[in-house]
N, C-alpha and C. Protein backbone atom coordinates (compact mmCIF):
# COMPACT_ATOMS: atom_id res chain seq x y z
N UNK A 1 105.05 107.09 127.33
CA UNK A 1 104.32 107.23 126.08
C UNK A 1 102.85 106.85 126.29
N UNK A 2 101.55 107.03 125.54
CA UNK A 2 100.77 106.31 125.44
C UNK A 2 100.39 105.45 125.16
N UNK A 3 100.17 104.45 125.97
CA UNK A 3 99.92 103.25 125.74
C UNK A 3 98.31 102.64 125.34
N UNK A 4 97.16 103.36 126.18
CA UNK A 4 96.05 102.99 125.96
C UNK A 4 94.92 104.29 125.67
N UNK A 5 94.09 104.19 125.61
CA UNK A 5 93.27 105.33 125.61
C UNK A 5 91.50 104.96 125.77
N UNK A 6 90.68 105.57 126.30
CA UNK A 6 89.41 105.52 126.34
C UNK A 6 88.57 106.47 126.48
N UNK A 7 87.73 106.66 125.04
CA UNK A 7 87.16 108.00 125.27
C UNK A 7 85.82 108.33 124.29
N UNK A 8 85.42 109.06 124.22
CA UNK A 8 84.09 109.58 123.15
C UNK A 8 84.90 109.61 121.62
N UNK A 9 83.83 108.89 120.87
CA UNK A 9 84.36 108.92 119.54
C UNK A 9 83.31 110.36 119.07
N UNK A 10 84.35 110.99 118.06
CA UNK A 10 83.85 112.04 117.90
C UNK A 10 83.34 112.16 116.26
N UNK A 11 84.20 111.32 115.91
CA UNK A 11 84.22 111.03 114.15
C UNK A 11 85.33 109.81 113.78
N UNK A 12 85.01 109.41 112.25
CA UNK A 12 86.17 108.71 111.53
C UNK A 12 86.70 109.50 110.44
N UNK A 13 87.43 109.10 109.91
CA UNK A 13 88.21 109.32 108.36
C UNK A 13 88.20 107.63 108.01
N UNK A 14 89.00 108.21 106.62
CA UNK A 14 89.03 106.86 106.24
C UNK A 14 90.07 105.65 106.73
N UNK A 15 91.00 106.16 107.62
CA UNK A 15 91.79 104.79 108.02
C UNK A 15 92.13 105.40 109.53
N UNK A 16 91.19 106.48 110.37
CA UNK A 16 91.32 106.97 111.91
C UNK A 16 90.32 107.11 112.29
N UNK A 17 90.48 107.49 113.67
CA UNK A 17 89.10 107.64 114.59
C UNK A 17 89.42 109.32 115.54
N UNK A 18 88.48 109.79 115.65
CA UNK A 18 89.08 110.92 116.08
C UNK A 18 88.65 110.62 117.84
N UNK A 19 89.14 110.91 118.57
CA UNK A 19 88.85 109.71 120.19
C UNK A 19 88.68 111.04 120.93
N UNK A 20 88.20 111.37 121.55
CA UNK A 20 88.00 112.36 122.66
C UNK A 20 88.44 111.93 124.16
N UNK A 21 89.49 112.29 125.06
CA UNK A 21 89.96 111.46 126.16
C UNK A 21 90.37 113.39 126.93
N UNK A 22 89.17 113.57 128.08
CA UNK A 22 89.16 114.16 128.84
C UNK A 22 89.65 115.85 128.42
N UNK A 23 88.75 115.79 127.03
CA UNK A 23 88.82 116.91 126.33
C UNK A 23 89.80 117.80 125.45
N UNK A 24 90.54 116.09 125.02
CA UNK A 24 91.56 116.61 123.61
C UNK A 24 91.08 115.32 123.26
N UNK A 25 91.36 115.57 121.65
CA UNK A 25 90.86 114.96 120.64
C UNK A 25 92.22 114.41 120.08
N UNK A 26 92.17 113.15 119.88
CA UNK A 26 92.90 112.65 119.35
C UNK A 26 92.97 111.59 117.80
N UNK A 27 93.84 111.67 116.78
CA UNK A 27 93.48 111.13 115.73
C UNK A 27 94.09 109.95 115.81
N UNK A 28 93.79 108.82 115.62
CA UNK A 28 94.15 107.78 116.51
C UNK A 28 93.78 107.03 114.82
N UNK A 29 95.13 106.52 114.28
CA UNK A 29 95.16 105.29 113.19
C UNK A 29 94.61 103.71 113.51
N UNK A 30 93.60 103.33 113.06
CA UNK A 30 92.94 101.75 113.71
C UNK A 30 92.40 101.18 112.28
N UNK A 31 93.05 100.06 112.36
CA UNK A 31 92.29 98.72 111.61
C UNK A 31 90.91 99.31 111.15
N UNK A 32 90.69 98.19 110.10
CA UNK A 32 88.93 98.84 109.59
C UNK A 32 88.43 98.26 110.34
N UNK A 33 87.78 97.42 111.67
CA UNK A 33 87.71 96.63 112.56
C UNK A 33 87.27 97.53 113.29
N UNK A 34 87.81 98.96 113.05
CA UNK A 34 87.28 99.76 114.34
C UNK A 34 86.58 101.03 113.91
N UNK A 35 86.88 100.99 112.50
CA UNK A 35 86.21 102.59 111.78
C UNK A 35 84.67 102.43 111.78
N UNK A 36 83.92 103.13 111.63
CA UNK A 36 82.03 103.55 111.39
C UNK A 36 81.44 102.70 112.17
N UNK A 37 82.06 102.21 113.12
CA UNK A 37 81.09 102.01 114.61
C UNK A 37 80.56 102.81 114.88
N UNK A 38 79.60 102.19 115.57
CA UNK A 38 78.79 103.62 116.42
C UNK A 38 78.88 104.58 117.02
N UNK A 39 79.00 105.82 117.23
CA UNK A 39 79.76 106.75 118.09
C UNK A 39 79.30 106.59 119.23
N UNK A 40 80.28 106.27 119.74
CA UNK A 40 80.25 106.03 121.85
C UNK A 40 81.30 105.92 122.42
N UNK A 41 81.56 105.52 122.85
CA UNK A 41 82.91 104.84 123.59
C UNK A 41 83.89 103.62 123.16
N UNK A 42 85.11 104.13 123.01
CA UNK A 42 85.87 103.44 122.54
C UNK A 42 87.27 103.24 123.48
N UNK A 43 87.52 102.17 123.32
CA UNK A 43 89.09 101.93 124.21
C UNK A 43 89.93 101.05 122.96
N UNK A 44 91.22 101.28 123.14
CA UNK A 44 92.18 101.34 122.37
C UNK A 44 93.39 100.87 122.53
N UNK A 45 94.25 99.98 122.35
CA UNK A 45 95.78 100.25 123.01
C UNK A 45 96.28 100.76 122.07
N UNK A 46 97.50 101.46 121.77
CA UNK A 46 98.17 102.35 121.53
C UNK A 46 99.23 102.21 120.99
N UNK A 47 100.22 102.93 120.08
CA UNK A 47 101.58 102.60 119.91
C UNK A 47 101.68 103.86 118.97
N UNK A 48 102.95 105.00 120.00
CA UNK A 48 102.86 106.41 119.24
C UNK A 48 104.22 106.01 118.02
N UNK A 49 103.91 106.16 117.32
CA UNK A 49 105.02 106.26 116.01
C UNK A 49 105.70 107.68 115.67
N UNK A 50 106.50 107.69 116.11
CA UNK A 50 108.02 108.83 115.88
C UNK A 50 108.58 109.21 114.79
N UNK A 51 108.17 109.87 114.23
CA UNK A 51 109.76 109.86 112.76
C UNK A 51 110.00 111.54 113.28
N UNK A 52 110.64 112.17 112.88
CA UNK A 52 111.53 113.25 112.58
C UNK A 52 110.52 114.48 112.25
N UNK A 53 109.74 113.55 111.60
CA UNK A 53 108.50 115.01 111.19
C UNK A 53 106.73 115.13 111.56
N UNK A 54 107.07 113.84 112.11
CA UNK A 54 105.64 113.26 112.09
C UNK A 54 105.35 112.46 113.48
N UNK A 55 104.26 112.71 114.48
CA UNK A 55 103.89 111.72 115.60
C UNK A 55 102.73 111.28 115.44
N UNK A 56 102.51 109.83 114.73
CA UNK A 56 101.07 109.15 114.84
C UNK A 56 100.99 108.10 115.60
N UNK A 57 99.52 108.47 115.85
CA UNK A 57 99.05 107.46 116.94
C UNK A 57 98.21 105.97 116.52
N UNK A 58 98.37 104.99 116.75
CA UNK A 58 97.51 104.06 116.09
C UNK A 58 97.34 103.36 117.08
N UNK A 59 95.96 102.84 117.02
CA UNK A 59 95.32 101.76 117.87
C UNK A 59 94.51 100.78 117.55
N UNK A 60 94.28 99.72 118.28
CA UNK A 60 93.95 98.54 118.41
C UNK A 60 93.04 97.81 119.24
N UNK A 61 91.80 96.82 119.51
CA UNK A 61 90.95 96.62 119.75
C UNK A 61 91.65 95.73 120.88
N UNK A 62 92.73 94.81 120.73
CA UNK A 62 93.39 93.93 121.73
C UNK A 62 95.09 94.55 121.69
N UNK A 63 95.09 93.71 123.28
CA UNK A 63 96.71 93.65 122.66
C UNK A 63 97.70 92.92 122.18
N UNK A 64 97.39 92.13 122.09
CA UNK A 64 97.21 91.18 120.86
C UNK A 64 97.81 91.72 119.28
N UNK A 65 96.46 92.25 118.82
CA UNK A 65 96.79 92.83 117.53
C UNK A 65 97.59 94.16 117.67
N UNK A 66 98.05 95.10 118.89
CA UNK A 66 99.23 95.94 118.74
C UNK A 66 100.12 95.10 119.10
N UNK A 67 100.68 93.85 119.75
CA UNK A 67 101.71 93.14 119.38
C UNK A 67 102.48 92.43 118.04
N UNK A 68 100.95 92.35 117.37
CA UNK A 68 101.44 91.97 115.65
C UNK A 68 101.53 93.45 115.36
N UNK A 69 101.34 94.31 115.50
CA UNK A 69 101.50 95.16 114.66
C UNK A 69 102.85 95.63 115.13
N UNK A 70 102.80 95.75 116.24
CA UNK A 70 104.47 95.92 116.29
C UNK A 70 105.33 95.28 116.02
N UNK A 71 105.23 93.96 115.92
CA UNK A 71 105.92 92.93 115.41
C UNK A 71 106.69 93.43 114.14
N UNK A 72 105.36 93.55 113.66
CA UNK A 72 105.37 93.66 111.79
C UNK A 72 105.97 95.40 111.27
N UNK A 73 106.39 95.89 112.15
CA UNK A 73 107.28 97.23 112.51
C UNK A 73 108.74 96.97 112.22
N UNK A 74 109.27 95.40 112.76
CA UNK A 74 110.17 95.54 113.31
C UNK A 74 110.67 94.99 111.99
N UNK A 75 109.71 94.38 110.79
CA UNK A 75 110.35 93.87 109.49
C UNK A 75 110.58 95.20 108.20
N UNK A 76 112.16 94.50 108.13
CA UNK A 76 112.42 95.79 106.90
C UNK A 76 111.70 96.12 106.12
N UNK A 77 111.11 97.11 105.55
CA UNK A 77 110.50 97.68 104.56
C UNK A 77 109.23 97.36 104.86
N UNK A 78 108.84 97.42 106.02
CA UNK A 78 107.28 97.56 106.60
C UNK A 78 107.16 98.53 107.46
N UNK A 79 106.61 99.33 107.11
CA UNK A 79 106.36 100.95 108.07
C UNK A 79 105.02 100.78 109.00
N UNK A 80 104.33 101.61 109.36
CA UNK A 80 103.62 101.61 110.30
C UNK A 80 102.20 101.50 109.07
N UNK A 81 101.88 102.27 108.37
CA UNK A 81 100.71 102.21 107.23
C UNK A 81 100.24 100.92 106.98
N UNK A 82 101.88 100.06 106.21
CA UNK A 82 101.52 98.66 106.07
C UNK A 82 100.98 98.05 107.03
N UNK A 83 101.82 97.94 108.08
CA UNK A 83 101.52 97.36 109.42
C UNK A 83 100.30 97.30 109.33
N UNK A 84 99.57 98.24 109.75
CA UNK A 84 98.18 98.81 109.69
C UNK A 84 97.04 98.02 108.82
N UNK A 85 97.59 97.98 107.33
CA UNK A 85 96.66 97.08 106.64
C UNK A 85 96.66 95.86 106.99
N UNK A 86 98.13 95.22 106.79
CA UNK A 86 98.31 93.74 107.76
C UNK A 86 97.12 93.25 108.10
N UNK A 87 97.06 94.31 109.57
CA UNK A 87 96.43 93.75 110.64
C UNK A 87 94.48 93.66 110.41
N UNK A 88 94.84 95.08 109.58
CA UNK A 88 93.14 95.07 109.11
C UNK A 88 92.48 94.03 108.47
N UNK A 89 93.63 93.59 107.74
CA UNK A 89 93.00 92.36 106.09
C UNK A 89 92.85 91.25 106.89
N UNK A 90 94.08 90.65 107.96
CA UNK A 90 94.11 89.75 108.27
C UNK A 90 93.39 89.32 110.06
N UNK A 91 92.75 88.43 110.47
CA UNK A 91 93.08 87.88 111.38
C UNK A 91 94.28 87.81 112.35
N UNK A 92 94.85 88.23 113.72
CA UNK A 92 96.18 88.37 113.98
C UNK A 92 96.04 86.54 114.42
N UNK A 93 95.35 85.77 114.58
CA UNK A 93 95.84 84.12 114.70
C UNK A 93 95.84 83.48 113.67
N UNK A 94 95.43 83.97 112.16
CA UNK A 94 95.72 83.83 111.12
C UNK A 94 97.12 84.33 110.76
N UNK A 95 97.20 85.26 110.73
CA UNK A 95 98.72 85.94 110.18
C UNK A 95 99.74 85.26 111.45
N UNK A 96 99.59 85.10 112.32
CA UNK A 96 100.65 84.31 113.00
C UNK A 96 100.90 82.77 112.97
N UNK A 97 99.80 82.24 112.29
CA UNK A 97 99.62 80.83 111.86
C UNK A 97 100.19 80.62 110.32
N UNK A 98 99.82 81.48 109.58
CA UNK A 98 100.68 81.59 108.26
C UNK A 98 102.31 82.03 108.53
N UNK A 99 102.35 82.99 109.42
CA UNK A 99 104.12 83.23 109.30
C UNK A 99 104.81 81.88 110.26
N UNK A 100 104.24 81.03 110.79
CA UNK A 100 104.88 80.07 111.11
C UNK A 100 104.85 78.66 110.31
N UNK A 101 103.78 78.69 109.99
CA UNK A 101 103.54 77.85 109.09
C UNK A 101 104.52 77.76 107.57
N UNK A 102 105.03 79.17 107.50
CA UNK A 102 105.73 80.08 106.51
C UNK A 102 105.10 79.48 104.96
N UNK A 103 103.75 80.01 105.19
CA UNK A 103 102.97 79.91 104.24
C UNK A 103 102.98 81.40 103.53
N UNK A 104 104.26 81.18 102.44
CA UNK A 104 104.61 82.52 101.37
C UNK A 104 103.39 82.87 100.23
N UNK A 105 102.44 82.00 100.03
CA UNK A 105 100.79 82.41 99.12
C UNK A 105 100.45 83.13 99.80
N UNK A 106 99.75 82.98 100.94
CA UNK A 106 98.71 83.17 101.74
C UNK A 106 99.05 85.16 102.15
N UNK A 107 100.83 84.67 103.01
CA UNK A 107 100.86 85.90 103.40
C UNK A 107 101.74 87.12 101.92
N UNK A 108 101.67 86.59 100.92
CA UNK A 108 101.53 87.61 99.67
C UNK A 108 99.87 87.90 99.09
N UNK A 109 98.99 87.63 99.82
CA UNK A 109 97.35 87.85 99.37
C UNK A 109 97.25 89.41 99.74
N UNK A 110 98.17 89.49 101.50
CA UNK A 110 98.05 90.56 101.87
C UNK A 110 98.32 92.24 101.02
N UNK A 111 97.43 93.07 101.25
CA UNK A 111 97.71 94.78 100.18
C UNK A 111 98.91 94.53 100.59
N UNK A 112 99.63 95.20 99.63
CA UNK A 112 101.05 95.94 99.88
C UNK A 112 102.39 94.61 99.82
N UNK A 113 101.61 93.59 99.80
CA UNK A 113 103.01 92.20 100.41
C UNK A 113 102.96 91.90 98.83
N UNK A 114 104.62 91.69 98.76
CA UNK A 114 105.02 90.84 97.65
C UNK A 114 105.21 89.23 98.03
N UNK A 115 105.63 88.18 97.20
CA UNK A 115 106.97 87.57 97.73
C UNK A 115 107.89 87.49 98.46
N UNK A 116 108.71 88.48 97.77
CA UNK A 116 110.06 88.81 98.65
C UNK A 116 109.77 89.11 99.74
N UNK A 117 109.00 90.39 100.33
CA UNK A 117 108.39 90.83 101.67
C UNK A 117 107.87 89.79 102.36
N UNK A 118 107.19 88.65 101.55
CA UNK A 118 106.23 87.79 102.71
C UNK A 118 107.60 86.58 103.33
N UNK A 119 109.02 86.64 102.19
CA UNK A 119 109.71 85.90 102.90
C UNK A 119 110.59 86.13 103.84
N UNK A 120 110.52 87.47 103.94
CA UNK A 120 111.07 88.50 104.90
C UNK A 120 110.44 88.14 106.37
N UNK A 121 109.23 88.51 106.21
CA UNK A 121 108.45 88.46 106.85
C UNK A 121 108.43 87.18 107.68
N UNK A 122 109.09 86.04 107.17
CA UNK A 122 108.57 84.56 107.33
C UNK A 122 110.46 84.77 108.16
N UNK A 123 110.92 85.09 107.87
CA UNK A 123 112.67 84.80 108.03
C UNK A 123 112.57 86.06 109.25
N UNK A 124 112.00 87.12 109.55
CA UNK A 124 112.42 87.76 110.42
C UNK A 124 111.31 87.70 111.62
N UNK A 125 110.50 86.97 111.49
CA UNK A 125 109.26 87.38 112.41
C UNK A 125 108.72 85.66 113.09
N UNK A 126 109.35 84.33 112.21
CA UNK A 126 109.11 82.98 113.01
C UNK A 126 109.37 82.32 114.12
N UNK A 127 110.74 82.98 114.61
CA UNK A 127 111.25 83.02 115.93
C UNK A 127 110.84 83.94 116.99
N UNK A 128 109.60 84.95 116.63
CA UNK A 128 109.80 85.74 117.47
C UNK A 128 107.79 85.78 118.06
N UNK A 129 107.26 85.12 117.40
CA UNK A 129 105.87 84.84 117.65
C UNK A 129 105.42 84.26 117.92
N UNK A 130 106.42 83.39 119.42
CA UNK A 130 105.98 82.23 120.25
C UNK A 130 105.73 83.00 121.10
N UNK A 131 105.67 84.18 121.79
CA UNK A 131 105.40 84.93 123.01
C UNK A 131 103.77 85.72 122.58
N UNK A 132 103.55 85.60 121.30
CA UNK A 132 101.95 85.84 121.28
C UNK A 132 101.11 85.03 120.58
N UNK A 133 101.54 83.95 120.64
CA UNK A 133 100.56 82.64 119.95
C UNK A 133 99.58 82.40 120.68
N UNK A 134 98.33 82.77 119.64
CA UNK A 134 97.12 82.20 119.89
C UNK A 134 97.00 81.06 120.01
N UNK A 135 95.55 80.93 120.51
CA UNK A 135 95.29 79.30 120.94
C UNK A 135 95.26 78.64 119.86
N UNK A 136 95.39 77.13 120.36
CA UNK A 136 96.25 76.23 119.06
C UNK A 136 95.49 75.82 118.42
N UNK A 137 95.57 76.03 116.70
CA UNK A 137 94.17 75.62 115.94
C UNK A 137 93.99 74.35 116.12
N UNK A 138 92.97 73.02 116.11
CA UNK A 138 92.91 71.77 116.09
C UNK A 138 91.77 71.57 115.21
N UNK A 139 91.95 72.26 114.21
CA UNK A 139 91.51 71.68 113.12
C UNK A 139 91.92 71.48 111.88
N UNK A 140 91.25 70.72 111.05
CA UNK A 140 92.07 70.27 109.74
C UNK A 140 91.96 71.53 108.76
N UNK A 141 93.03 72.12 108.31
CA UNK A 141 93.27 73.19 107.92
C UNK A 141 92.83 73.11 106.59
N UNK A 142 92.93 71.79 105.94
CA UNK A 142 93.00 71.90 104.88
C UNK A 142 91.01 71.89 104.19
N UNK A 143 90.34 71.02 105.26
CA UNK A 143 88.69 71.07 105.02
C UNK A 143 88.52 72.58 105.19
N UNK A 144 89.50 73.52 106.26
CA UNK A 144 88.65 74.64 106.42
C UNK A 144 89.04 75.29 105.02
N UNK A 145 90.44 75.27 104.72
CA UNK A 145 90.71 75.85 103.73
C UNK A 145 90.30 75.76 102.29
N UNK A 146 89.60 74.24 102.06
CA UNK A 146 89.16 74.27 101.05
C UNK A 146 87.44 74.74 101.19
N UNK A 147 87.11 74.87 102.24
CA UNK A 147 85.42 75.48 102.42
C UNK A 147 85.58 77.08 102.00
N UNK A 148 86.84 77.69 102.09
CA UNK A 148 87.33 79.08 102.09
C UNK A 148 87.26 79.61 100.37
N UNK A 149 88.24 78.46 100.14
CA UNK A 149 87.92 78.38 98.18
C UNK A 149 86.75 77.89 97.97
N UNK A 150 86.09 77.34 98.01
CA UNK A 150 84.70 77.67 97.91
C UNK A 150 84.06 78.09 97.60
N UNK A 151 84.08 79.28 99.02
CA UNK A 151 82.99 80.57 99.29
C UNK A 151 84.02 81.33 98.10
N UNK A 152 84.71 81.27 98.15
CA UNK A 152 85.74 82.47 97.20
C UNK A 152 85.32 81.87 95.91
N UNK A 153 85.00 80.88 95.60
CA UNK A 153 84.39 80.69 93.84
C UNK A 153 83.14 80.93 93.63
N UNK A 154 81.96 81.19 94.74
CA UNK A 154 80.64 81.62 94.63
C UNK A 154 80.79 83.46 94.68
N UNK A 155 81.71 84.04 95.00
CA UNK A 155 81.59 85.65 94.94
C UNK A 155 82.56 85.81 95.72
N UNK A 156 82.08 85.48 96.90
CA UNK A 156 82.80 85.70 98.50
C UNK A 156 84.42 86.24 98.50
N UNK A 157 84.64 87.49 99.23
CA UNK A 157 85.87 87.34 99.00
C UNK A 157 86.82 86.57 100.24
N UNK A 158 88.34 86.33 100.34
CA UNK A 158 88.87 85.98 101.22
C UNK A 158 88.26 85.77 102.39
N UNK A 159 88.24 87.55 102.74
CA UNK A 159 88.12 88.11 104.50
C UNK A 159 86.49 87.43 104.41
N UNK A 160 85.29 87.84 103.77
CA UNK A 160 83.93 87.70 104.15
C UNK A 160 84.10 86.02 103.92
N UNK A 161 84.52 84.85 103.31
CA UNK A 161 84.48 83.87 103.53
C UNK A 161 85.15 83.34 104.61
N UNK A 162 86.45 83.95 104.86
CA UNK A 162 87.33 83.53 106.17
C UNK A 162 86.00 83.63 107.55
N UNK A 163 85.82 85.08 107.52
CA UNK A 163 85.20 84.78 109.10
C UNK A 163 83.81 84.41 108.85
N UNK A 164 83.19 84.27 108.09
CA UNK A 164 81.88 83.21 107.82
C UNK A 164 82.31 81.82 108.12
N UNK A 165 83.54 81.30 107.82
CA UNK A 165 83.56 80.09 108.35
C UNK A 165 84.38 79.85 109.81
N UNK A 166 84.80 80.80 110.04
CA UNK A 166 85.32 81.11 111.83
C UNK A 166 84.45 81.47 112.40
N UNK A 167 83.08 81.70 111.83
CA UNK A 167 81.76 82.55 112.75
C UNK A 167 81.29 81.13 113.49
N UNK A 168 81.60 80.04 112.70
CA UNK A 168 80.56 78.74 112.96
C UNK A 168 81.32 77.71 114.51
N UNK A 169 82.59 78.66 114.56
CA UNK A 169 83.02 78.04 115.61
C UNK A 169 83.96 76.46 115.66
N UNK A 170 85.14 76.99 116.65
CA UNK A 170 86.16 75.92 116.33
C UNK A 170 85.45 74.20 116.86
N UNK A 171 84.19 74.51 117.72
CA UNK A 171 84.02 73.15 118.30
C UNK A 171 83.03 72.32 116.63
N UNK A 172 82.19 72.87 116.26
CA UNK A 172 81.50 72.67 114.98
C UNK A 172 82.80 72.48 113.90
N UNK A 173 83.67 73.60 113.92
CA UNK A 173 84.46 72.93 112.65
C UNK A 173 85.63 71.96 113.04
N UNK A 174 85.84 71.78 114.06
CA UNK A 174 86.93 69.82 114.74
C UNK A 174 86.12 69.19 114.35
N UNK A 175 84.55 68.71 114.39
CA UNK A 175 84.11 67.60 114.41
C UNK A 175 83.10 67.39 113.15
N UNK A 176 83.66 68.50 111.95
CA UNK A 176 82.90 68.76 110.44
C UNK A 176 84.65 68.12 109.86
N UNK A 177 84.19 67.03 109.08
CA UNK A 177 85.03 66.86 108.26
C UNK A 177 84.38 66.79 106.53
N UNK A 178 83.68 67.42 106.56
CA UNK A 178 82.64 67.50 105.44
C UNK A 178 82.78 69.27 105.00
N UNK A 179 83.46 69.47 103.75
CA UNK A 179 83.32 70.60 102.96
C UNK A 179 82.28 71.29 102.96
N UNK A 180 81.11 70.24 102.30
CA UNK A 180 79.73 70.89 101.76
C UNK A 180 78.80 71.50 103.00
N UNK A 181 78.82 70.66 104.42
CA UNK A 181 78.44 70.86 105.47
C UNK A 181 78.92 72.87 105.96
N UNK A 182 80.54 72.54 106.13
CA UNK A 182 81.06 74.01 106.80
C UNK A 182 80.67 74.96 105.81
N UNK A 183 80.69 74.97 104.08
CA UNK A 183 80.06 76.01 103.11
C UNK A 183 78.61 76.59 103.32
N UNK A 184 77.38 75.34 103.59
CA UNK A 184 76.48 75.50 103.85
C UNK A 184 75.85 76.44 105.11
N UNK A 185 76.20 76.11 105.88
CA UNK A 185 76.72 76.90 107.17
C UNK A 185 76.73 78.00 107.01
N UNK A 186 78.26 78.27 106.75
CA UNK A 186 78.74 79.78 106.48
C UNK A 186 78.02 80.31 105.36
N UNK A 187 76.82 79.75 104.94
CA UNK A 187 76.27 80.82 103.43
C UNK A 187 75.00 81.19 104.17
N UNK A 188 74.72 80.50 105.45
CA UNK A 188 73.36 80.89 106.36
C UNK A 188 74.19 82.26 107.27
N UNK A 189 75.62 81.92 107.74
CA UNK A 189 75.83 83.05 108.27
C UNK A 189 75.82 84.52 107.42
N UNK A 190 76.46 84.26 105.96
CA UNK A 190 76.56 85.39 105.05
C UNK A 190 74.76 85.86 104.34
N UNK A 191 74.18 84.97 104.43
CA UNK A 191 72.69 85.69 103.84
C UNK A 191 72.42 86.58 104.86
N UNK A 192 72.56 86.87 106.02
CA UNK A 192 72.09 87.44 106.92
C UNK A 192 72.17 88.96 107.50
């Protein structure tokens, strides 16, 4: 099957990339992470999706995030589309830190996730995401998390406050135990 790909971007749509690899064009499904980049060169890993009527291709910036996404394949009533947003909305060391954590808020924020699905999600996928665990957070979750609500009560949403305060870096936020400090910060990274 295909596993990877690297080639001339030729165009986007709204949730693909059309990839050029040694003069076929391919429509290749990717995270928003990877759409209205610049047209040049792109590499990809891969994972062809099969049904009966249909062969799509979707790709991914690491492999890494096609391991969550396949992961998140393997839970009932999550198809490849969802999958897809999953991975877009979320962080994949976030979403693997919440499904172990089996933090059922967080991973119902996600499009498309209920409840029920995020406890699905938490019951079929906690045992199985020790073979792609990111490096181990060592920080206090709860200063970052409340710098997160925060930014989310000044406008900010989730995602643009999440990585505004992951922009500032895990060694700066271990040794910030100060709210107002990591907000401040991340509002110099977001004016910019």
């Amino acid at each position: 099957m295909i596993g990877y790909l690297r080639g001339q971007v030729l165009g986007y749509g709204s949730d693909f990339v059309l990839l050029q690899v040694g003069g076929i064009g391919f429509k290749v499904f990717v995270p928003a992470n990877l759409r209205g980049m610049d047209k040049g060169e792109l590499e990809v890993y891969t994972h062809l999706h099969i049904r009966e009527d249909d062969f799509s291709l979707y790709g991914f910036a690491s492999k890494e995030e096609l391991e969550v996404f396949e992961l998140l394949l393997g839970v009932s009533g999550v198809g490849p589309r969802l999958a897809l947003g999953i991975v877009s909305f979320r962080k994949t060391d976030e979403l693997l830190r919440d499904i172990s954590q089996e933090d059922v808020v967080r991973l119902s924020e996600l499009p498309g996730i209920g409840k029920k699905t995020a406890q699905k999600m938490i019951l079929e996928l906690k045992d199985k995401i020790g073979d792609i665990e990111t490096e181990p957070v060592v920080v206090s979750t709860s200063v970052v998390e409340d710098a997160i609500l925060a930014l989310m009560g000044l406008g900010y949403s989730r995602n643009e406050a999440s990585g505004a305060v992951d922009g500032l870096g895990k060694e700066f936020l271990a040794t910030s135990e100060d709210v107002l400090t990591i907000v401040q910060r991340a509002l110099q990274k977001l004016d910019k």
